[in-house]
Protein backbone atom coordinates (compact mmCIF):
# COMPACT_ATOMS: atom_id res chain seq x y z
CA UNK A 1 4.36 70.77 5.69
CA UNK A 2 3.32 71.47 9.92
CA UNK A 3 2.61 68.63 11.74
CA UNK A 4 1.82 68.06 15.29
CA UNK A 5 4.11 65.70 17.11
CA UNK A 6 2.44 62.63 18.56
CA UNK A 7 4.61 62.09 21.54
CA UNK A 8 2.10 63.67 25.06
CA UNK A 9 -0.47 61.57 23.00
CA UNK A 10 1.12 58.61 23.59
CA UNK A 11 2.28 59.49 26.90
CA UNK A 12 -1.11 59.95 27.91
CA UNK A 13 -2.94 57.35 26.58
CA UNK A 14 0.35 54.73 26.86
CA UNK A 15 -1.28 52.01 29.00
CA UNK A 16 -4.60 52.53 26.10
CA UNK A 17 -2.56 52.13 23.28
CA UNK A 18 -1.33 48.65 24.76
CA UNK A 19 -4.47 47.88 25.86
CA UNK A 20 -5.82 47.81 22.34
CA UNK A 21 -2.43 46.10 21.06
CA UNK A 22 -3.63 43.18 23.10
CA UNK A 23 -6.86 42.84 21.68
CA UNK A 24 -5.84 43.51 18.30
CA UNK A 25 -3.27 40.60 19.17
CA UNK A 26 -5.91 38.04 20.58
CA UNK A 27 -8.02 38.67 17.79
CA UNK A 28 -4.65 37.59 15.34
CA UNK A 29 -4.17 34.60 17.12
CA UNK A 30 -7.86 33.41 17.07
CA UNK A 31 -7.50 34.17 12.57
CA UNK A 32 -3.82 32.11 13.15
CA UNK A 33 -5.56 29.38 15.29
CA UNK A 34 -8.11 29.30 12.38
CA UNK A 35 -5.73 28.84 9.77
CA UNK A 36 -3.25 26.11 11.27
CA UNK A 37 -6.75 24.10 11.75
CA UNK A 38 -7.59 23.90 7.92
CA UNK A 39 -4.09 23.42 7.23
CA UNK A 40 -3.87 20.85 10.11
CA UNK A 41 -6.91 19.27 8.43
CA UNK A 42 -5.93 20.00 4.33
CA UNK A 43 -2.51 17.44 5.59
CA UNK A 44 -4.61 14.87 6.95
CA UNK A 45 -7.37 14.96 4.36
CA UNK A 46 -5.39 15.40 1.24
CA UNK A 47 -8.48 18.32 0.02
CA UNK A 48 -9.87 21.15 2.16
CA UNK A 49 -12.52 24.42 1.16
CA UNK A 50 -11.77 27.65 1.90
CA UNK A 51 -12.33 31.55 1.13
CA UNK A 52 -9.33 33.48 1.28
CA UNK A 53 -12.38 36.39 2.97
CA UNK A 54 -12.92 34.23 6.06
CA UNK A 55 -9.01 33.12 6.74
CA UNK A 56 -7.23 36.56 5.51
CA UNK A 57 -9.83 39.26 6.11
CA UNK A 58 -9.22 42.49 4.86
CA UNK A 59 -10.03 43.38 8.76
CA UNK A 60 -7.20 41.36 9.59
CA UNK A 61 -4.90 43.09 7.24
CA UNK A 62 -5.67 46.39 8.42
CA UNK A 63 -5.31 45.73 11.76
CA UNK A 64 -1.72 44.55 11.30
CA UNK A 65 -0.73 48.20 9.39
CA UNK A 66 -2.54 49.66 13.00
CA UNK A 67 -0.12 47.57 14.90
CA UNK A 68 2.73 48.78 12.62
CA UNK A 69 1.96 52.30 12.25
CA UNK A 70 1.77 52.12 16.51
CA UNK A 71 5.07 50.38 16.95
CA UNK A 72 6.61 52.94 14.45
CA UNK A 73 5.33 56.07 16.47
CA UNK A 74 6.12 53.91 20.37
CA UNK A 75 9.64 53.51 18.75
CA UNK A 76 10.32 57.28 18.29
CA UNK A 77 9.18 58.20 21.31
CA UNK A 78 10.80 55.65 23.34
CA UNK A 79 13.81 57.09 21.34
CA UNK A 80 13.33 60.04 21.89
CA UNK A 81 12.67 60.03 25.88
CA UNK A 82 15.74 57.59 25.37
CA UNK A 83 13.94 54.29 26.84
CA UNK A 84 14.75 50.56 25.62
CA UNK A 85 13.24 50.54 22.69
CA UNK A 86 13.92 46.78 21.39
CA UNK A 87 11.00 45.46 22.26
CA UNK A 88 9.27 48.04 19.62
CA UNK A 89 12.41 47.83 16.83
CA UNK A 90 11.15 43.74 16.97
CA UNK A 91 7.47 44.32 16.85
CA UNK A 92 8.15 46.45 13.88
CA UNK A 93 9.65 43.61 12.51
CA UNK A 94 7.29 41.24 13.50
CA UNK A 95 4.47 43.15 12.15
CA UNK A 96 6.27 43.58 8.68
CA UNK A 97 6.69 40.25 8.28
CA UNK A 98 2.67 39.70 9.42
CA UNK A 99 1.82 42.10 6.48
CA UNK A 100 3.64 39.69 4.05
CA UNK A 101 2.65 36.57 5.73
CA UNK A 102 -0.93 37.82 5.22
CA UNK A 103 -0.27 38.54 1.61
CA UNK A 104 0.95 35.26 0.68
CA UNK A 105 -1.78 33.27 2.31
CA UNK A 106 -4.37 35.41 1.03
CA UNK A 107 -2.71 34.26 -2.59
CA UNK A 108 -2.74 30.37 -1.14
CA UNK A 109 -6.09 30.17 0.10
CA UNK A 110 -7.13 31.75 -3.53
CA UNK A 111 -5.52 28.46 -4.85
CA UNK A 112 -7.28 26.21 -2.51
CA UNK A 113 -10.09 25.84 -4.48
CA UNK A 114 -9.17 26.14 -7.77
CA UNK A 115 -6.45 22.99 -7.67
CA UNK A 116 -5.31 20.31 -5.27
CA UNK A 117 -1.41 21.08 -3.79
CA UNK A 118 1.43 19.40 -3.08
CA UNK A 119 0.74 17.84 0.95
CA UNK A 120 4.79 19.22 1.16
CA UNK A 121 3.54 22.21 0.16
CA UNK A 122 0.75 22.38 2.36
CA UNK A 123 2.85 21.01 4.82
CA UNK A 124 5.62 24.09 4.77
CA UNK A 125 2.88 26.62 4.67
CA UNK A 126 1.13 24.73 7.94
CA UNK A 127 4.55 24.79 10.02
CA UNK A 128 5.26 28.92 8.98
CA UNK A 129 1.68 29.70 10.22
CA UNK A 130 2.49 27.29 13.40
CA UNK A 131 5.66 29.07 14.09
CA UNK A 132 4.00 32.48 13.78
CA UNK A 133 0.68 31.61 15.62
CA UNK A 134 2.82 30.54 18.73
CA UNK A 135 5.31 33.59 18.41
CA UNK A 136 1.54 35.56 18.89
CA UNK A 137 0.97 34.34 22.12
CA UNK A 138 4.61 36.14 23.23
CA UNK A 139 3.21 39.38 22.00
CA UNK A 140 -0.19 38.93 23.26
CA UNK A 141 1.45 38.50 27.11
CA UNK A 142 3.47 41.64 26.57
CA UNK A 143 1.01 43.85 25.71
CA UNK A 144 -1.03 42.63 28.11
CA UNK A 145 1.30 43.33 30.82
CA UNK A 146 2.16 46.83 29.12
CA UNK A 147 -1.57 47.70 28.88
CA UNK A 148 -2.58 46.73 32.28
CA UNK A 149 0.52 47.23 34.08
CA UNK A 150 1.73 44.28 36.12
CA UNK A 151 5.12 44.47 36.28
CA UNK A 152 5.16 47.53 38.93
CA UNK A 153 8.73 48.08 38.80
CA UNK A 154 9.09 48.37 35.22
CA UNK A 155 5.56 49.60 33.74
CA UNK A 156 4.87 51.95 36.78
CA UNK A 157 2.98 54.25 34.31
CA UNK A 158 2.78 57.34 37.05
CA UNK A 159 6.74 57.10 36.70
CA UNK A 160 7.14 56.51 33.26
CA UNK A 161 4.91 59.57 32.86
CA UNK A 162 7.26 61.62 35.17
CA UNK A 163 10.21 60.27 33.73
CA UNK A 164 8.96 60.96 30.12
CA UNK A 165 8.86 64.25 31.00
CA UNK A 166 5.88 65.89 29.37
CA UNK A 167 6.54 69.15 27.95
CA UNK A 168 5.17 72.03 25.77
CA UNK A 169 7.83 70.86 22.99
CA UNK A 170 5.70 67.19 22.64
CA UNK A 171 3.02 69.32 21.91
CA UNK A 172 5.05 71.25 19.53
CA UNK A 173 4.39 71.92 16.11
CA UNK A 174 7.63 71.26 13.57
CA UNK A 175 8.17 71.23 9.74
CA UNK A 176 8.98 68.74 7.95
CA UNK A 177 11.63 68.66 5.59
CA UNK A 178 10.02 67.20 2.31
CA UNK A 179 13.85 67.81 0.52
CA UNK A 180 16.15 65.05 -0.03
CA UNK A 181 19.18 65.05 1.77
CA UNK A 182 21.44 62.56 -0.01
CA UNK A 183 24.69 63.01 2.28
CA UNK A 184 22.90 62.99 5.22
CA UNK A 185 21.66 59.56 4.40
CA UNK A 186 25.12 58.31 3.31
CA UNK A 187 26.08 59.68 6.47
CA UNK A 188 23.69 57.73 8.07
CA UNK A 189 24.18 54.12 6.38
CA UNK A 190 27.68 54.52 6.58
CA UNK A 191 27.59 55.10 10.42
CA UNK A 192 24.85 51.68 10.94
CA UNK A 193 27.64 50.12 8.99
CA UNK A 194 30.27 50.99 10.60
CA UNK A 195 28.22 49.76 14.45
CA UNK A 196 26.92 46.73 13.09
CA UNK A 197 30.64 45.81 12.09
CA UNK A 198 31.59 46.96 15.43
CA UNK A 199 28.84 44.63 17.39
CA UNK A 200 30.25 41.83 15.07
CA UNK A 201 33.31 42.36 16.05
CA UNK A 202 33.23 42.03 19.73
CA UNK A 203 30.20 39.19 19.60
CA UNK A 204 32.02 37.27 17.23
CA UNK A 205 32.42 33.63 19.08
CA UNK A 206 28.62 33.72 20.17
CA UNK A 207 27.06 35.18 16.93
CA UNK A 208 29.18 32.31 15.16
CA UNK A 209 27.82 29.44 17.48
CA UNK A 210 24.43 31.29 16.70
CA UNK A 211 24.84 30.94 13.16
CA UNK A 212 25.87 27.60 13.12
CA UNK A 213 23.15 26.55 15.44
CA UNK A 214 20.70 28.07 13.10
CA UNK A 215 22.66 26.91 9.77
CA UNK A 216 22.05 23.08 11.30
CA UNK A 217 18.66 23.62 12.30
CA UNK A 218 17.91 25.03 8.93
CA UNK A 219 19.67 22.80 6.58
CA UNK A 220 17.28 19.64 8.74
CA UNK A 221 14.27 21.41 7.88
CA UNK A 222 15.24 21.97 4.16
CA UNK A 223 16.25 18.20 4.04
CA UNK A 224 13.25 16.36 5.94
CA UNK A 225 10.98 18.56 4.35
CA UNK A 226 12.16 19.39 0.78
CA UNK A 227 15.21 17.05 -0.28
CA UNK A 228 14.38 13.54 1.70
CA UNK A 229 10.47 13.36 0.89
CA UNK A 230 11.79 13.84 -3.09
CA UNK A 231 14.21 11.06 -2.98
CA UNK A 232 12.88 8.42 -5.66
CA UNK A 233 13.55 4.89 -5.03
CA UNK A 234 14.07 2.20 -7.54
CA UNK A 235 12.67 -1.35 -8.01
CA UNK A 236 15.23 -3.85 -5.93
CA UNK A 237 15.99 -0.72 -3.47
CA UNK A 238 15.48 -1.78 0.32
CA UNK A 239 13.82 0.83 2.45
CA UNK A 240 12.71 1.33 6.16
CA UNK A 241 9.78 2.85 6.97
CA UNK A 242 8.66 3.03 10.58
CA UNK A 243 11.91 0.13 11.08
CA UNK A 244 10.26 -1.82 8.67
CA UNK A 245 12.04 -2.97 5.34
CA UNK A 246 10.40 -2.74 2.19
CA UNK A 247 11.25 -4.06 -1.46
CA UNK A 248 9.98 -4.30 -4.75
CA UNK A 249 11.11 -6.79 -6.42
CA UNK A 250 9.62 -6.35 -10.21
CA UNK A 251 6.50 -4.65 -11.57
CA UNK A 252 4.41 -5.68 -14.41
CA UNK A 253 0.81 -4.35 -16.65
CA UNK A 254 -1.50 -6.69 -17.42
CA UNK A 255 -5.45 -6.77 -18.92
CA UNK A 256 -5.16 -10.38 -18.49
CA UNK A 257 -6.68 -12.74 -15.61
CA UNK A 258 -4.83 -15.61 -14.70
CA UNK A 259 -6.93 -17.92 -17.53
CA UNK A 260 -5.42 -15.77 -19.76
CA UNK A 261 -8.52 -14.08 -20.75
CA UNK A 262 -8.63 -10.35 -21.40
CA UNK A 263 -10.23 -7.94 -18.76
CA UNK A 264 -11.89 -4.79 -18.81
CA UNK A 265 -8.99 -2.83 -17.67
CA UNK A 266 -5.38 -3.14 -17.10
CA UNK A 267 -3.72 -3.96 -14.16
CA UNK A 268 -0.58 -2.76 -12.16
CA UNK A 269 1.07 -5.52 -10.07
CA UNK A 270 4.05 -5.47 -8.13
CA UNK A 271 5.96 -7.58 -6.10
CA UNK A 272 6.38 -6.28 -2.85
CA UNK A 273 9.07 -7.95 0.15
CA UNK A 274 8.10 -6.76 3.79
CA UNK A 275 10.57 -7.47 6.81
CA UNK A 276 8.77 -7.24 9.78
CA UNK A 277 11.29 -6.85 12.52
CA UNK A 278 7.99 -6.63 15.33
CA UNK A 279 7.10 -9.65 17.81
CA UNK A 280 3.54 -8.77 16.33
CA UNK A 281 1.10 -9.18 13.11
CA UNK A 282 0.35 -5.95 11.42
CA UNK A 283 -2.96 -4.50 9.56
CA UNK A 284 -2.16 -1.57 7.76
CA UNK A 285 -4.74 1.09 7.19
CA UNK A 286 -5.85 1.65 3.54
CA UNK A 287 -3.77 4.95 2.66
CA UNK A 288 -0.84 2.93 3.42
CA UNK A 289 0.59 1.63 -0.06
CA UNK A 290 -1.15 3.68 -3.39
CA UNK A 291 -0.27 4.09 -6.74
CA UNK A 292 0.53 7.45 -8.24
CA UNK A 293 -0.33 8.19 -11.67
CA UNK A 294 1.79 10.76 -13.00
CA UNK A 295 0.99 12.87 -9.91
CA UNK A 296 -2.46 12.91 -10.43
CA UNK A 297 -4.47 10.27 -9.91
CA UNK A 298 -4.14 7.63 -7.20
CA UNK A 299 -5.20 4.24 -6.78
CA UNK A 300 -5.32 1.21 -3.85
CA UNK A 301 -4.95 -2.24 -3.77
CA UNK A 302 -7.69 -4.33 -5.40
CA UNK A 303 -10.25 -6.12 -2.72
CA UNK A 304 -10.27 -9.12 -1.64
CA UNK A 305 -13.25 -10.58 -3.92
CA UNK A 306 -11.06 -9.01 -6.85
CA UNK A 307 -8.20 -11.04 -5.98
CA UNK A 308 -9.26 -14.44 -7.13
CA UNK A 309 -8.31 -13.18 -10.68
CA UNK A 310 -4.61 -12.71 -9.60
CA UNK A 311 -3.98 -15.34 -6.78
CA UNK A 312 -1.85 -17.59 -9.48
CA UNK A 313 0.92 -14.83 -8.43
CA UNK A 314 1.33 -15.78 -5.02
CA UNK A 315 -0.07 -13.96 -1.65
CA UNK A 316 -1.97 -11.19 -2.98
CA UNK A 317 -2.10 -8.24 -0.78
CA UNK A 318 -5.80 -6.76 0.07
CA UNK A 319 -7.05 -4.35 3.06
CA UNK A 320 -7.72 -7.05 5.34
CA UNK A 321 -4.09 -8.53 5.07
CA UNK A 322 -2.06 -8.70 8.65
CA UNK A 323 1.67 -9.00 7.87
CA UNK A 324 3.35 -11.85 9.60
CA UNK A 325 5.14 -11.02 12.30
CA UNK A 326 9.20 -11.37 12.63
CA UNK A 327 9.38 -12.17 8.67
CA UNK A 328 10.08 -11.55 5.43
CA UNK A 329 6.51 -11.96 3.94
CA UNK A 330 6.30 -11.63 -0.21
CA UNK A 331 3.10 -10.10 -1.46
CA UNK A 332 2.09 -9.08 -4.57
CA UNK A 333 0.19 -5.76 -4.78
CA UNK A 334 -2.71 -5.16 -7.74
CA UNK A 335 -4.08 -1.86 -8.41
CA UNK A 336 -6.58 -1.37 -10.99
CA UNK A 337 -6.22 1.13 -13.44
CA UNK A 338 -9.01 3.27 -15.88
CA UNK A 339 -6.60 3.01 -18.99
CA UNK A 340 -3.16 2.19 -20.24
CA UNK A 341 -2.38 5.75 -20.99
CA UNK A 342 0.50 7.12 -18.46
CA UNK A 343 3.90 8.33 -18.77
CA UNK A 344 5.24 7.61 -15.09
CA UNK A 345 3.94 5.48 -12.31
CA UNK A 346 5.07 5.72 -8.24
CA UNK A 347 4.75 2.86 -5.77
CA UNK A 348 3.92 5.23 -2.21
CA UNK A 349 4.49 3.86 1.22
CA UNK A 350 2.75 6.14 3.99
CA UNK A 351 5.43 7.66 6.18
CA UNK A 352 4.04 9.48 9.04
CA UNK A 353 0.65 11.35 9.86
CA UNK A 354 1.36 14.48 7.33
CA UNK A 355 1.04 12.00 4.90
CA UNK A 356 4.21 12.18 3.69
CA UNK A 357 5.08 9.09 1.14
CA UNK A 358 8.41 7.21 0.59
CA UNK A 359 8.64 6.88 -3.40
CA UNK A 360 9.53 3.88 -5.92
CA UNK A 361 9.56 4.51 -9.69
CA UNK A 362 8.34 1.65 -11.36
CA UNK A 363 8.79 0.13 -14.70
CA UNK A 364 6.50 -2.14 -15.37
CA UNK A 365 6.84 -4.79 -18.15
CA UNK A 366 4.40 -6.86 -19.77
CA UNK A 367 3.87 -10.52 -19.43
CA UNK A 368 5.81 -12.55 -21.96
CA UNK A 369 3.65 -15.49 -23.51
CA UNK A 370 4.55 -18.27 -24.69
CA UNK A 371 2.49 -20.79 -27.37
CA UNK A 372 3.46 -24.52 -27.79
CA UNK A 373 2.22 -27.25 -29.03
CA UNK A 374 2.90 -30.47 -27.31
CA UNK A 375 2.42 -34.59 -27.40
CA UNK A 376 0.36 -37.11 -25.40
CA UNK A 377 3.61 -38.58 -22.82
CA UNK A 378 5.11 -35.13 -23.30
CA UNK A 379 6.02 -33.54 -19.84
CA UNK A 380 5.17 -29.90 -19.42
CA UNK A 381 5.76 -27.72 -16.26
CA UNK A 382 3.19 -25.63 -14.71
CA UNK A 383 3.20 -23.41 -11.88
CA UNK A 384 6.35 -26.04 -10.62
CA UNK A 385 3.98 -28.85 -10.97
CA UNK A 386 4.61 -31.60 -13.86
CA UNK A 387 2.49 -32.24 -16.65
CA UNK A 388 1.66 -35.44 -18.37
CA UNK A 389 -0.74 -36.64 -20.78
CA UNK A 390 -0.84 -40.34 -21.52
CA UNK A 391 -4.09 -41.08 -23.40
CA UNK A 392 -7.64 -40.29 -23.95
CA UNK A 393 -11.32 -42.43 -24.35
CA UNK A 394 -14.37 -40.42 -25.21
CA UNK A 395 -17.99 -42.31 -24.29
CA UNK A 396 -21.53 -41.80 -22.69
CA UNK A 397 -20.44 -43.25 -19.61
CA UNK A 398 -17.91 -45.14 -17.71
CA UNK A 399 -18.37 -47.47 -14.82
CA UNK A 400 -15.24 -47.34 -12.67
CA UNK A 401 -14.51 -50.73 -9.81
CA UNK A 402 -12.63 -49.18 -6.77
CA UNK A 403 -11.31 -51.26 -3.26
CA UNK A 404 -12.15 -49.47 -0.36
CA UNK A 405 -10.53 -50.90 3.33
CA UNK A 406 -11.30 -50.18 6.52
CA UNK A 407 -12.01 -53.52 8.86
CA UNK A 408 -12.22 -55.37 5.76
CA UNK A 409 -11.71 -54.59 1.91
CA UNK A 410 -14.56 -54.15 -0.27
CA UNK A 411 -15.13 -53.42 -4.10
CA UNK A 412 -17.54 -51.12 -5.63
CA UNK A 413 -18.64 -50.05 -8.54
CA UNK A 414 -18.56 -46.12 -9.62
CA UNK A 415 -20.35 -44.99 -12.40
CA UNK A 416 -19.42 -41.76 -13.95
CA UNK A 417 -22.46 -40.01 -15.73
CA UNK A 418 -21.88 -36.62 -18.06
CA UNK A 419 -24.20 -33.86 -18.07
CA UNK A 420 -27.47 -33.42 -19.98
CA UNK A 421 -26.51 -33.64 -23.56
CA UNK A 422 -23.14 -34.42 -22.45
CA UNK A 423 -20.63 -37.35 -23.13
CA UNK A 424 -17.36 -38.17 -20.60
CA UNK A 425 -13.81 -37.58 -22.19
CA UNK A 426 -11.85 -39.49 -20.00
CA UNK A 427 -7.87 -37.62 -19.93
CA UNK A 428 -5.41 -40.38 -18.38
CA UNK A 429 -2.47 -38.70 -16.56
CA UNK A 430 1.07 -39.35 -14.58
CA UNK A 431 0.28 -39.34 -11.25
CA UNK A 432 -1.34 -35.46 -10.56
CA UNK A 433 -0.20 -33.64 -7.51
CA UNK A 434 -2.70 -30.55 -8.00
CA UNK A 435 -5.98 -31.02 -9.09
CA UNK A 436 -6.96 -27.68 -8.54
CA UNK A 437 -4.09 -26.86 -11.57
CA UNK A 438 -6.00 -28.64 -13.82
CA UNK A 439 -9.58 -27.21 -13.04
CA UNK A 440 -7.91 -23.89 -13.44
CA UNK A 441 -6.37 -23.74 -16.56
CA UNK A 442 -7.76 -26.77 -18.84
CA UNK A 443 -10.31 -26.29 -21.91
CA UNK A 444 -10.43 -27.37 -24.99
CA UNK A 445 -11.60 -26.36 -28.31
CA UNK A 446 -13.42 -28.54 -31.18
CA UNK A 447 -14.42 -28.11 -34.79
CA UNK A 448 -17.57 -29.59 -35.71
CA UNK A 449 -18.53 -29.20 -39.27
CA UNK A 450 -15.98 -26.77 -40.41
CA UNK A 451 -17.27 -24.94 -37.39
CA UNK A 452 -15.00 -24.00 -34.49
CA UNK A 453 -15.76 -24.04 -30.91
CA UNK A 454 -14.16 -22.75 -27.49
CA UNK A 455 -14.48 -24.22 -24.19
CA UNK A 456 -12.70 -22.01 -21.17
CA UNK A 457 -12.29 -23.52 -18.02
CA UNK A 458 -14.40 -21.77 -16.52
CA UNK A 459 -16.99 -23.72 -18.37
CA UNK A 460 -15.84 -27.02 -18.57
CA UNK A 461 -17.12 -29.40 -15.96
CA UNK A 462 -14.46 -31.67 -13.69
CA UNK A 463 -16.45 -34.79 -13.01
CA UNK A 464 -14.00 -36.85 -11.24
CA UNK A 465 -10.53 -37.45 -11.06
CA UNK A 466 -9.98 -41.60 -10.02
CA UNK A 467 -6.82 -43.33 -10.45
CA UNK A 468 -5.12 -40.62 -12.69
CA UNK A 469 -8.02 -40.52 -15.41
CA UNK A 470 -9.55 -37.12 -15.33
CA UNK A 471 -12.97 -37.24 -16.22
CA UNK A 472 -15.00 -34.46 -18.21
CA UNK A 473 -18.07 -33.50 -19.42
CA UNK A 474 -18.44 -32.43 -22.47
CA UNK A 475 -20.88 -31.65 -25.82
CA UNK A 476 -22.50 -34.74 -27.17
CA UNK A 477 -20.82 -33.52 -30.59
CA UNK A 478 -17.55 -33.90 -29.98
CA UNK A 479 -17.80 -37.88 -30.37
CA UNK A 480 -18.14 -36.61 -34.11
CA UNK A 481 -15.94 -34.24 -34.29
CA UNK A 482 -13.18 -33.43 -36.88
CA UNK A 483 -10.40 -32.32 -34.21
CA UNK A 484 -10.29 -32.09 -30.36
CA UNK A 485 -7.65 -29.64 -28.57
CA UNK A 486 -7.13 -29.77 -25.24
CA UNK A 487 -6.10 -26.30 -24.00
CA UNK A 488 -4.13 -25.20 -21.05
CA UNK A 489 -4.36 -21.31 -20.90
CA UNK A 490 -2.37 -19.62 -17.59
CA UNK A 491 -1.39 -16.06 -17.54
CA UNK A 492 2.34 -16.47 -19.59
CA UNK A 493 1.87 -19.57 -21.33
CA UNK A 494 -0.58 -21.84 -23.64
CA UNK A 495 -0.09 -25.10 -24.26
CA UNK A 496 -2.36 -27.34 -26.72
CA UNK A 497 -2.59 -30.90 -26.61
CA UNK A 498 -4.00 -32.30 -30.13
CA UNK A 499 -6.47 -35.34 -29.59
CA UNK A 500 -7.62 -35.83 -33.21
């Protein structure tokens, strides 16, 4: 096969060629810009849209072979005229890896719409593209300076023209050899062996400092990226986030309310500790604590409004909660969940802005309940407060003499009138310190002519509560009825109190 060597073609149109290496270049890093911003924005979003057409164009692809096939041709004529020809041995490189790079995200932005990835995926493919869309800018200043000629001393074209010599023989035709030469190629690996073992040799203390530096630097990235983000955390692990401490205490699954009624849908709550070491309150933003379903669903704390249902746990966390400042503060979390149907399930505290989470793996048990039957003067204990029923009256109405005192003392008379259709059932107590405990939790249930009846409290109406009689209203037919129950229903326990 003839061919035509290349070399007074480049020689002539040298400060060209570079020319159009720069643009090629600025148009590269305009595509790179334009891919680091959807990554950019894919991190921060969690979802992005794209078409692998408009980020890796078959234009773009193209022009990075031009740029290779260039750098291949400037090398061996650099070599030839015996000029420093690292600068083109690196772009060679450069562009190789540019051709894979392009590849690969062509195959990612494919994905993009089909499923949503990993953020630490997304993540590792955004800090590549960053690395690679500033390395751009080196290349695009060098071939801007080799195209228009700046540097006088070194790109004085007029010289390097005379220097390179132009002759007949870069003009010359030559064959080319299509036969294989196998010795002369073991020759030829065996000599690049034998220099690069040489260059080792004599660089040895700096290449190994270089190594090490890049070993480090390296085995950080791997960690902080791939290793540390994976790291699982159990319940009663402590945590810092940010410097501040984080705990989970226990976890449980619920469907029930705090009446101990059944709800549309489970619940996940979790006990969560937060030390916050800062001379100021705190209002996290809503992506800050989630739940992960089995890595693919996620779900945030309950609202406020939704909250009444679980407030018997303690301080229940919502959007609008500021953690105390220079404290431990215990709140419990509550996410609501579609069904009961999951094989693993992540507490996620927001690390940074890549949103990057800190893990827990959570086992969450179910409520235990307990049923009992108890006694008028038999103490119970809810929610820490003491429990004690001493008697019960049932009429239409009760008229109740109190003392009031302020200048003087003064009696009065009090009557206490049921509802329409209603009688009073009057429930006399040991002294009550919570009212509220009793408004909560306390129904009862009847059976009226072999018929039985339920009475939540959330229906039952509180009356009054004067000198430790509790007064109620209730149906007109439980005056007649066969047997009373009084019912005290809270998330883990029921007790019932027999009447009749």
């Amino acid at each position: 096969m003839i061919l035509r060597k290349p070399y007074a073609f480049l020689i002539k149109y040298f400060k060209i060629i570079h020319i159009v290496l720069f643009v090629i270049f600025g148009y590269l890093t305009f595509k790179l810009r334009d891919i680091y911003t959807f990554l950019i924005d894919y991190v921060k979003n969690g979802y992005g849209y794209a078409t692998s057409g408009r980020y890796t164009s078959v234009l773009m692809l193209l022009l990075i072979i031009l740029v290779l096939i260039s750098a291949i041709f400037i090398f061996m004529l650099m070599k030839e005229k015996q000029k420093p020809v690292l600068f083109y041995k690196v772009l060679i490189i450069y562009s190789s890896i540019l051709i894979i790079y392009w590849f690969v995200y062509h195959n990612f932005f494919s994905l993009v719409n089909e499923k949503e990835l990993e953020r630490l995926t997304v993540v590792f493919y955004r800090d590549v593209t960053a690395f690679i869309y500033y390395v751009n800018y080196f290349y695009v200043g060098l071939t801007f300076i080799r195209g228009f000629g700046f540097d006088i001393k070194k790109f004085s074209f007029d010289k390097d023209k005379k220097e390179l010599n132009i002759t007949e023989e870069d003009r010359a035709e030559y064959e080319v050899d299509l036969e294989f030469d196998k010795d002369k190629l073991v020759y030829f690996f065996k000599r690049e062996k034998r220099e690069i073992k040489y260059y080792f040799k004599e660089n040895a203390l700096v290449l190994t400092i270089i190594g090490v530096i890049i070993l480090l630097f390296l085995s950080g990235y791997i960690y902080f990226n791939f290793i540390h983000g994976k790291i699982v955390h159990h319940e009663n692990s402590i945590i810092a986030v940010n410097n501040i401490k984080y705990e989970i205490t226990k976890s449980y699954i619920t469907n029930l309310d705090k009446y101990s009624d059944e709800m549309n849908n489970y619940h996940v709550i979790v006990y969560l500790n937060i030390d916050n070491i800062y001379d100021e309150d705190i209002l996290f933003d809503k992506e800050k604590f989630r739940l992960n379903i089995d890595n693919t669903s996620y779900l945030y704390p309950i609202s406020k409004s939704a909250s009444i249902s679980f407030d018997d746990l303690g301080s229940v966390y919502n959007t609008s909660t500021k953690v105390k400042k220079n404290t431990v503060s215990n709140y419990v979390f509550v996410f609501k969940m579609n069904n009961n149907d999951y094989k693993k399930i992540y507490f996620e505290i927001l690390k940074n802005a890549d949103y990057e989470y800190e893990k827990f793996s959570l086992e969450p048990k179910s409520y235990t309940r307990e049923n009992k039957d108890i006694k008028l003067n038999e103490e119970i204990i809810i929610e820490n407060t003491k429990l004690k029923f001493l008697s019960y009256e049932i009429n239409d109405r009760y008229s109740i003499k109190y003392e009031e005192c302020k200048d003087s003392c003064n009696t009065y008379t009090k009557t206490i009138n049921p509802g329409l259709n209603d009688i009073v059932l009057a429930l006399k107590l040991e002294e009550l310190e919570n009212r509220e405990l009793l408004e909560n939790y306390l129904g009862f249930r009847y059976t009226y002519k072999d018929k039985e009846y339920n009475v939540s409290s959330k229906d039952i109406a509180v009356i009054d509560y004067l000198d430790n009689v509790l007064y109620l209203s209730v149906p007109k037919v439980i005056k007649n009825a066969d047997s009373i129950i009084v019912t005290i229903k809270t998330r883990n326990n029921e007790y019932y109190l027999k009447l009749r």
